[in-house]
C-alpha atoms as a PDB file:
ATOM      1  CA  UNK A   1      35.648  -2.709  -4.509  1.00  0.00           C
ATOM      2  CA  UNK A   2      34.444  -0.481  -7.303  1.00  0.00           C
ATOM      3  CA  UNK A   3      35.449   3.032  -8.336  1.00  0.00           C
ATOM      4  CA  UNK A   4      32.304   5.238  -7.991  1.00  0.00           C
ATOM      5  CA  UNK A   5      33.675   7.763 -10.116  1.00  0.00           C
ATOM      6  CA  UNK A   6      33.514   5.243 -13.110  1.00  0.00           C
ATOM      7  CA  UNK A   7      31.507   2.443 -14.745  1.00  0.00           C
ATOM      8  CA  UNK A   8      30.627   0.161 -12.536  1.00  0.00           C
ATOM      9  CA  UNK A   9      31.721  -4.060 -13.584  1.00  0.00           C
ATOM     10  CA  UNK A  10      28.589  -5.595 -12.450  1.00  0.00           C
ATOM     11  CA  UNK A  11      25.634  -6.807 -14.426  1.00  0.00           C
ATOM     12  CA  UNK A  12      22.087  -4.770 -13.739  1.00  0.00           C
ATOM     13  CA  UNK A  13      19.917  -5.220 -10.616  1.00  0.00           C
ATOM     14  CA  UNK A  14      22.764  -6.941  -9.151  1.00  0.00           C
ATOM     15  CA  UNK A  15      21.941  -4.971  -5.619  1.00  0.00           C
ATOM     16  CA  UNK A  16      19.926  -6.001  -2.781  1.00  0.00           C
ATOM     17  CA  UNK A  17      20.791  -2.170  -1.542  1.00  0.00           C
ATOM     18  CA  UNK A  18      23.141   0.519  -1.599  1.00  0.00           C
ATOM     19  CA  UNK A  19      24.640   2.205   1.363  1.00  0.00           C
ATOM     20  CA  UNK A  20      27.573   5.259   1.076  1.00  0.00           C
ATOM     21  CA  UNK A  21      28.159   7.360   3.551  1.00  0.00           C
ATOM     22  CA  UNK A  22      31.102  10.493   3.111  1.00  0.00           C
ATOM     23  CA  UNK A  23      31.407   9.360  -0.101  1.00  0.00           C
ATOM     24  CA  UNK A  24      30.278  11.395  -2.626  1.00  0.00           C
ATOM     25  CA  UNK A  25      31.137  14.679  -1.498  1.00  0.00           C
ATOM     26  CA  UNK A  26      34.620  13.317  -3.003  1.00  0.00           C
ATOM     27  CA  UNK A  27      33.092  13.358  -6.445  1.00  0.00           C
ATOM     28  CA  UNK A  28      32.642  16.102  -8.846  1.00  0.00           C
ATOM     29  CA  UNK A  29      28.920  16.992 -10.036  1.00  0.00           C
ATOM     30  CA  UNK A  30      29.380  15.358 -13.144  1.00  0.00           C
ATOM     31  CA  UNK A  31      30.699  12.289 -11.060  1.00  0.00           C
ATOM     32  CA  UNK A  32      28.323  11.714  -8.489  1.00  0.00           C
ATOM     33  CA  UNK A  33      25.573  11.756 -11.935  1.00  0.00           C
ATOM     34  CA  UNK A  34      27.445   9.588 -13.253  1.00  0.00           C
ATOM     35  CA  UNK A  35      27.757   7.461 -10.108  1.00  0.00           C
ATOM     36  CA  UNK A  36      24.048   8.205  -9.053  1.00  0.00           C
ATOM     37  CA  UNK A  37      23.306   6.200 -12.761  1.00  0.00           C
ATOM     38  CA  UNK A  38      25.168   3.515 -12.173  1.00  0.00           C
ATOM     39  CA  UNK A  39      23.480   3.023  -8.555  1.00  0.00           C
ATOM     40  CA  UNK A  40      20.431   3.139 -10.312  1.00  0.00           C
ATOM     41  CA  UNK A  41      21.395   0.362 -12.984  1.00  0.00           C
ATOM     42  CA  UNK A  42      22.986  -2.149 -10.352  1.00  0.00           C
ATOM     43  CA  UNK A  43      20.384  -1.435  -7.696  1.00  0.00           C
ATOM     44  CA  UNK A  44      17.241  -4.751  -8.079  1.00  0.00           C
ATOM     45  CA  UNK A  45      13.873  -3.218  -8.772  1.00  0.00           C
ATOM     46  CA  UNK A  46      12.249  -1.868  -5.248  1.00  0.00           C
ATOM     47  CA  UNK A  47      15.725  -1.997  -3.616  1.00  0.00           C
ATOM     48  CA  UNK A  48      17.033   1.029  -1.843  1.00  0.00           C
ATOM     49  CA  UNK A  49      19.671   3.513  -2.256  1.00  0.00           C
ATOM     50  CA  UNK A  50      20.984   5.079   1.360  1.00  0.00           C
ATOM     51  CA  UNK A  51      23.505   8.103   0.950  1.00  0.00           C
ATOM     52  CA  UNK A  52      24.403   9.845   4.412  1.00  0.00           C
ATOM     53  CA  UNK A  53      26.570  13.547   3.575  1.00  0.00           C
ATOM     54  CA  UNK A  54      28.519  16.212   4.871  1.00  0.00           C
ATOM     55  CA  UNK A  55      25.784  19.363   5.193  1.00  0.00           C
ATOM     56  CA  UNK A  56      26.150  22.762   4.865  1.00  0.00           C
ATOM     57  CA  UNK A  57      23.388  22.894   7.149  1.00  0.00           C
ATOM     58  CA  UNK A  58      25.532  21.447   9.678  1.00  0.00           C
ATOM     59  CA  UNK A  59      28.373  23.464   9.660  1.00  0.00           C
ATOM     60  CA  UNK A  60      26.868  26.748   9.176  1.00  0.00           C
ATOM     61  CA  UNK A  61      25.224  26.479  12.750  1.00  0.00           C
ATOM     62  CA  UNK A  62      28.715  24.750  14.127  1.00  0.00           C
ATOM     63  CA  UNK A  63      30.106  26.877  16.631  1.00  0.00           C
ATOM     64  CA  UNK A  64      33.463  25.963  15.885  1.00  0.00           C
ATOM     65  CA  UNK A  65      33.174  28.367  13.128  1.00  0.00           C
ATOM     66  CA  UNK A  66      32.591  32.431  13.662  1.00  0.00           C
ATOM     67  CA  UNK A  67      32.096  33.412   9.959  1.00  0.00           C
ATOM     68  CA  UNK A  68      30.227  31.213   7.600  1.00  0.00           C
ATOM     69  CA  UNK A  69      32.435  31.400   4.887  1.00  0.00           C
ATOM     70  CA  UNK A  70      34.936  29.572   7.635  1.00  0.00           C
ATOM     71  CA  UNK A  71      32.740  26.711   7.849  1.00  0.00           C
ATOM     72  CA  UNK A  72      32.057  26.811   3.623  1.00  0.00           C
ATOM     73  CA  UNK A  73      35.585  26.526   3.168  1.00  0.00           C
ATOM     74  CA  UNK A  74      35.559  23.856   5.865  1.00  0.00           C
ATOM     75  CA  UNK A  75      33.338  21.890   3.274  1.00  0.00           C
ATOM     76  CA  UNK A  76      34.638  22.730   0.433  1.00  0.00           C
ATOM     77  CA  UNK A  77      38.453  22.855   0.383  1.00  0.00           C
ATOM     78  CA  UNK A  78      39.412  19.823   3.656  1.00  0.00           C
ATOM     79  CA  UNK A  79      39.242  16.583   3.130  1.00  0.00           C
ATOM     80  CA  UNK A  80      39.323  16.284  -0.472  1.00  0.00           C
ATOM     81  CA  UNK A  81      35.867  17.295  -0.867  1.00  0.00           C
ATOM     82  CA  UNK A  82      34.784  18.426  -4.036  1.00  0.00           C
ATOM     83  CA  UNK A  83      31.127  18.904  -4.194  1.00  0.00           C
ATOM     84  CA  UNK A  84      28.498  20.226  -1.529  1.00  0.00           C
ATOM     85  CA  UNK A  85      25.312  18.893  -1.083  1.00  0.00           C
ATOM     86  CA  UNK A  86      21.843  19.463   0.650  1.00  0.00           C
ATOM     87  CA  UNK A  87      18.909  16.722   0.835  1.00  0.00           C
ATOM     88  CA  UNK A  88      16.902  18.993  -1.467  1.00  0.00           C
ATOM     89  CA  UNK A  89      19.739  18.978  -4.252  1.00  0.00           C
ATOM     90  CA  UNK A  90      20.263  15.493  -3.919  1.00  0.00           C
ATOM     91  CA  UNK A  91      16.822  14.231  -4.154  1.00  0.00           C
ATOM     92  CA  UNK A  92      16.319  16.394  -6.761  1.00  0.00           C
ATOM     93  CA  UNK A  93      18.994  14.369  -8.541  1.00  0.00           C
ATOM     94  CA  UNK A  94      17.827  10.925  -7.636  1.00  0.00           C
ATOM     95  CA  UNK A  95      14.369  11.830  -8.801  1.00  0.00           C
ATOM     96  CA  UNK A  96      15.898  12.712 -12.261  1.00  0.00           C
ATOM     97  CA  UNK A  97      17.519   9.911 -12.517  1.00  0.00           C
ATOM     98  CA  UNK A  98      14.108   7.770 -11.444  1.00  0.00           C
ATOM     99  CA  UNK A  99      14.378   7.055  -8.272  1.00  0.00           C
ATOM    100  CA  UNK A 100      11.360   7.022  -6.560  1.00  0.00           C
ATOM    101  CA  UNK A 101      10.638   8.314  -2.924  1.00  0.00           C
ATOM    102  CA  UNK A 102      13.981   9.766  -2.342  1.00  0.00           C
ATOM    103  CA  UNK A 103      13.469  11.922   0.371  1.00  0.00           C
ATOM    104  CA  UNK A 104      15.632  13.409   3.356  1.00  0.00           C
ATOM    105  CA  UNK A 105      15.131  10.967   6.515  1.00  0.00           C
ATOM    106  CA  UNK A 106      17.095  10.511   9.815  1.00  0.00           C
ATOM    107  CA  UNK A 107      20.414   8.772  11.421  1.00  0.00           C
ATOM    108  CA  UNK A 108      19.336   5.094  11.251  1.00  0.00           C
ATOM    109  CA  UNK A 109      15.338   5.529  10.378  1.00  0.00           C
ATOM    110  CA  UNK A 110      14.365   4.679   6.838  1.00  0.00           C
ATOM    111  CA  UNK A 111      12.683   2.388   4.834  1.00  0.00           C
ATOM    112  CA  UNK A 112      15.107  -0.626   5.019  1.00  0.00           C
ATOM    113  CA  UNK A 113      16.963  -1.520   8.174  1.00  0.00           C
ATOM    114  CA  UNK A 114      19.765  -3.990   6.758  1.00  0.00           C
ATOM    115  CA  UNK A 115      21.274  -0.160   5.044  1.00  0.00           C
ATOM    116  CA  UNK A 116      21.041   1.280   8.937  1.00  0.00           C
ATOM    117  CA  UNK A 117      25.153   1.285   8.879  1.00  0.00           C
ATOM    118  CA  UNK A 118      25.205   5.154   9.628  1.00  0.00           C
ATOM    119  CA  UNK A 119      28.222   5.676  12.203  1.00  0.00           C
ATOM    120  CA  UNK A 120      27.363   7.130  15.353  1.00  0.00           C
ATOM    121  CA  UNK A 121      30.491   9.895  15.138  1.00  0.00           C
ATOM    122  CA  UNK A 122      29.030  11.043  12.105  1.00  0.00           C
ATOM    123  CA  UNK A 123      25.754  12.148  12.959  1.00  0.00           C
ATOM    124  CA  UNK A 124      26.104  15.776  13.662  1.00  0.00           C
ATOM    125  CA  UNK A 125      27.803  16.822  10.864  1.00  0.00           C
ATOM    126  CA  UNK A 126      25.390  14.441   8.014  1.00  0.00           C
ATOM    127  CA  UNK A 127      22.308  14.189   6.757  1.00  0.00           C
ATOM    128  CA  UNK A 128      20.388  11.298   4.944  1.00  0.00           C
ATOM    129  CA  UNK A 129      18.565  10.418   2.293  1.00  0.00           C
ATOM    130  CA  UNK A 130      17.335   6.945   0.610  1.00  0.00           C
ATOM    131  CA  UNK A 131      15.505   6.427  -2.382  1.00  0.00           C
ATOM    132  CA  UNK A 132      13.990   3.599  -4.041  1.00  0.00           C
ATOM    133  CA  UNK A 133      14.373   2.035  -7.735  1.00  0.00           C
ATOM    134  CA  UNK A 134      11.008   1.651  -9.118  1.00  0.00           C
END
């Protein structure tokens, strides 16, 4: 197990992927940078990074909630969650890092199957994106 909110005790390229799903969201900006870096360094050049996240998206067009700032605080103030995210923020982040590719794609379709792990009950509420280490 490793604490994605710190340095990460593994050597570089050390990855044949990364998969997190409802993860991040836990993490502060400055965190999931932090942690987004250290994906980056562990990950083996070409491998792929999958993140699947809570999106506003989602719960702004749930029913379940009458006034958008209902379903904001949803998202930001349950569950621990300390950040909120969007594809476009996210890849956005990756590519500064240097990822490559990273790009918004769909529950279990990608570019490698073995980081399909998405969970079924999870899907309505997420969205995905994957990058790539050059």
């Amino acid at each position: 197990m490793l604490d994605s909110s710190k340095t990460w005790k593994c050597p570089d390229s050390y990855w044949d992927g990364i998969f997190t799903e409802h993860t991040l969201e836990h993490l502060d900006y400055l965190q999931v940078f932090n942690c987004l870096k250290e994906c980056f360094r562990t990950l083996k050049t070409g491998a792929y990074l999958r993140i699947v996240l809570p999106g506003y998206q989602a719960a702004l067009s749930n029913d379940s909630y009458p006034y958008p700032a209902l379903a904001v605080g949803y998202l930001t103030q349950t569950h621990g969650h300390t950040s909120v995210w969007d594809a476009d923020l996210l890849c956005a982040l990756l590519s500064e890092i240097g990822f490559s590719d990273a790009k918004e794609c769909s529950f279990r379709q990608g570019s490698d199957p073995k980081l399909f792990l998405d969970l079924p009950e999870r899907k309505s509420d997420s969205f995905y994106v994957e990058a790539r280490r050059p």
